[in-house]
C-alpha atoms as a PDB file:
ATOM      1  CA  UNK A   1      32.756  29.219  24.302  1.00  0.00           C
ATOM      2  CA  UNK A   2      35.572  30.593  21.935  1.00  0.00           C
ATOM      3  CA  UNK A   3      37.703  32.984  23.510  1.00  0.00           C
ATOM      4  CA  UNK A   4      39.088  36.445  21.914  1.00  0.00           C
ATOM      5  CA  UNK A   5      41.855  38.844  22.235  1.00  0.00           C
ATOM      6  CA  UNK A   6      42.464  41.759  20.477  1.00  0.00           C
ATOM      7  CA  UNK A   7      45.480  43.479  21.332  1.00  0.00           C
ATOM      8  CA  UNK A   8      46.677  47.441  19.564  1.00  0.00           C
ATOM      9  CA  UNK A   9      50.224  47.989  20.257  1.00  0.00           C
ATOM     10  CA  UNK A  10      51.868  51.752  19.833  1.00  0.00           C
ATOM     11  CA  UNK A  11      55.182  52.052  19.066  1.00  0.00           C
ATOM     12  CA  UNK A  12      57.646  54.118  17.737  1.00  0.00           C
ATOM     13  CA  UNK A  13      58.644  53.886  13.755  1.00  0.00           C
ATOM     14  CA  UNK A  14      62.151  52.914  14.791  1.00  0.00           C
ATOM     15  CA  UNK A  15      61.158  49.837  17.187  1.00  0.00           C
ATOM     16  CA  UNK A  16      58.844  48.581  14.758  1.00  0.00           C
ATOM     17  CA  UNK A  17      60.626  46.296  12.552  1.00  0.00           C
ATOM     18  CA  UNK A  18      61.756  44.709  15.688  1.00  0.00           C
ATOM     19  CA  UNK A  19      58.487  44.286  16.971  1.00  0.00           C
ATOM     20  CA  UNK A  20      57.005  42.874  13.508  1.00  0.00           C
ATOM     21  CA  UNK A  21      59.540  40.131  13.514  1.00  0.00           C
ATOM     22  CA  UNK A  22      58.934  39.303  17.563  1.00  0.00           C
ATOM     23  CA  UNK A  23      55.408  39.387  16.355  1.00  0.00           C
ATOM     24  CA  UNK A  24      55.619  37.169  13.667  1.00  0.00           C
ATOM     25  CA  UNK A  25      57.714  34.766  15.459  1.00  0.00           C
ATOM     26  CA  UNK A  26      55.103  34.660  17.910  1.00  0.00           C
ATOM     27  CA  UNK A  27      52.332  33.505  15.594  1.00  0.00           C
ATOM     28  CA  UNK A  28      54.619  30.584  14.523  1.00  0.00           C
ATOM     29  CA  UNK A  29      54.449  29.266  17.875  1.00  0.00           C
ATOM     30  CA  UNK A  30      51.188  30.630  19.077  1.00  0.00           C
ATOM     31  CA  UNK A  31      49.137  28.728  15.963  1.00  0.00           C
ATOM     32  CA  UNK A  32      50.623  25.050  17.006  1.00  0.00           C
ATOM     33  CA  UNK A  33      49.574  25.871  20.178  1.00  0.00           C
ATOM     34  CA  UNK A  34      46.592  22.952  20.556  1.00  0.00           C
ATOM     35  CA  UNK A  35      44.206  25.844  22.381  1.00  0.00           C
ATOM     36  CA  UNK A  36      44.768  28.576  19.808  1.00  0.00           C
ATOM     37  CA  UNK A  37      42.054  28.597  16.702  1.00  0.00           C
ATOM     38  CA  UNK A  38      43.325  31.945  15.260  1.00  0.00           C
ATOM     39  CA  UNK A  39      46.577  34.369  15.842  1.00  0.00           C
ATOM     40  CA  UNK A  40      45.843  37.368  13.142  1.00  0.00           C
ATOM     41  CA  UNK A  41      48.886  40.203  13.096  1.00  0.00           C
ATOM     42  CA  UNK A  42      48.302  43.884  11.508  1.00  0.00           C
ATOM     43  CA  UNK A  43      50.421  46.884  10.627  1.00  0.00           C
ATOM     44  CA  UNK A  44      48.536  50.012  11.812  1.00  0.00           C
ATOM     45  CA  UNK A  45      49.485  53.225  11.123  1.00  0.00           C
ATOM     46  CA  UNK A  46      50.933  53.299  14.713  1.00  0.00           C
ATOM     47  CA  UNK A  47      51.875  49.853  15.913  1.00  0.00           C
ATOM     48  CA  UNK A  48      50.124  46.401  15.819  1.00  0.00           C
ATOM     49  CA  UNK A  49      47.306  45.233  15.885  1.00  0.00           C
ATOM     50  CA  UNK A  50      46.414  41.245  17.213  1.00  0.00           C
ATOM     51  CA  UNK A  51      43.281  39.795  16.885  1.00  0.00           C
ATOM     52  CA  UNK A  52      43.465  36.175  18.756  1.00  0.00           C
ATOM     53  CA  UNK A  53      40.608  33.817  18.932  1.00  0.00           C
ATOM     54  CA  UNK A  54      40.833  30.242  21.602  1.00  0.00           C
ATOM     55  CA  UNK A  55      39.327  27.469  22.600  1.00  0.00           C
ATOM     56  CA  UNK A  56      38.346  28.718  25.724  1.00  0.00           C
ATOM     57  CA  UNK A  57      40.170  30.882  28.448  1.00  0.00           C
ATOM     58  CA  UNK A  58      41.867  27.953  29.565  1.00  0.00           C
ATOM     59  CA  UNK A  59      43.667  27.829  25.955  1.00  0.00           C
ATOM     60  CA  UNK A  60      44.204  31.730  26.283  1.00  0.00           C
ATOM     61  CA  UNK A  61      46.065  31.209  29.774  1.00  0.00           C
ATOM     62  CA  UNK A  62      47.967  28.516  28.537  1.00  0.00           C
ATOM     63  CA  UNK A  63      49.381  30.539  25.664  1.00  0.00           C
ATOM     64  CA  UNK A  64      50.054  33.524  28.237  1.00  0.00           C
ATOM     65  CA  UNK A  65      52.320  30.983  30.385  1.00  0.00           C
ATOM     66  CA  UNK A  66      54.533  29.961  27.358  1.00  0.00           C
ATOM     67  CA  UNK A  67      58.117  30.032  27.093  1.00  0.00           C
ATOM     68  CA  UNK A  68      57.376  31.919  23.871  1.00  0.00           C
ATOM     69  CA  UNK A  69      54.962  34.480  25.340  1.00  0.00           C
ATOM     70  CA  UNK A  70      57.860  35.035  27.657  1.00  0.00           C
ATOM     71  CA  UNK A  71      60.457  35.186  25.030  1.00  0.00           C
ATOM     72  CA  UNK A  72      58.877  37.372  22.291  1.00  0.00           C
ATOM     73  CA  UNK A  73      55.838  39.217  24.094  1.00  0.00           C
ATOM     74  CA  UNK A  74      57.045  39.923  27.867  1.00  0.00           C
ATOM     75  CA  UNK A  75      61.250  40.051  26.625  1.00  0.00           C
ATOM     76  CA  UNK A  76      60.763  41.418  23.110  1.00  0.00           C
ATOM     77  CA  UNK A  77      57.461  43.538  22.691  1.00  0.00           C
ATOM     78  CA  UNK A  78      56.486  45.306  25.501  1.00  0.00           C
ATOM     79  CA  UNK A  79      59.539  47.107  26.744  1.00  0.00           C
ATOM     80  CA  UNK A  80      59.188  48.941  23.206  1.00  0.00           C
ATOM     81  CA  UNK A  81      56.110  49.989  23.379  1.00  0.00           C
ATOM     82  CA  UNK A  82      54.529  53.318  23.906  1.00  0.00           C
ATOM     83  CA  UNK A  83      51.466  52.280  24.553  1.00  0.00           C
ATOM     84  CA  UNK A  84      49.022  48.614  24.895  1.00  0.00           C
ATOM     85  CA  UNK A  85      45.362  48.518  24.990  1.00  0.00           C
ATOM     86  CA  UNK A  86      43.927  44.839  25.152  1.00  0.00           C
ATOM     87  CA  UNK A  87      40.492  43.692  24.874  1.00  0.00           C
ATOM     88  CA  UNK A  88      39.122  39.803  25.859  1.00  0.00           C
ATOM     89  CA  UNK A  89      36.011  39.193  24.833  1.00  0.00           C
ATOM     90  CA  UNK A  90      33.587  35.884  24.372  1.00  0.00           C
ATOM     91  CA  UNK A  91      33.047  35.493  20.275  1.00  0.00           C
ATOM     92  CA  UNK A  92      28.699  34.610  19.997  1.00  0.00           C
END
């Protein structure tokens, strides 16, 4: 069963062209990634939001233990931002 994450990042207006770049570097990698099916970024009025759809959660895991996770997400995104609500969910 396919595998979702939606992710809504906070951040503040100064950090966010940053962010949008990490981000869309991120999707780059994250969409030749053989376990990813869909890697969706949007501008909110306060941040980001992701909507992510996998394989499976063994395709989710595998993305979360890449070099470019580690790069861009853990080394880029999250030290700047305010606040990071993440849903997983099975897509019916």
């Amino acid at each position: 069963m396919a595998y979702a994450v939606i992710a809504h990042y906070r951040c503040e207006p100064s950090d966010a062209s940053l962010i949008r770049k990490a981000l869309l570097k991120m999707r780059e990698h994250t969409r030749a990634e053989p376990g990813n099916l869909e890697y969706v970024v949007h501008t909110a009025e306060d941040g980001f939001v992701l909507y992510e759809v996998y394989l499976d959660r063994a395709g989710f895991d595998a993305h979360a233990a890449s070099e470019h996770f580690a790069e861009y997400i853990v080394g880029t995104v999250r030290p700047l931002l305010t606040d990071r609500q993440v849903t997983f969910a099975e897509v019916i």
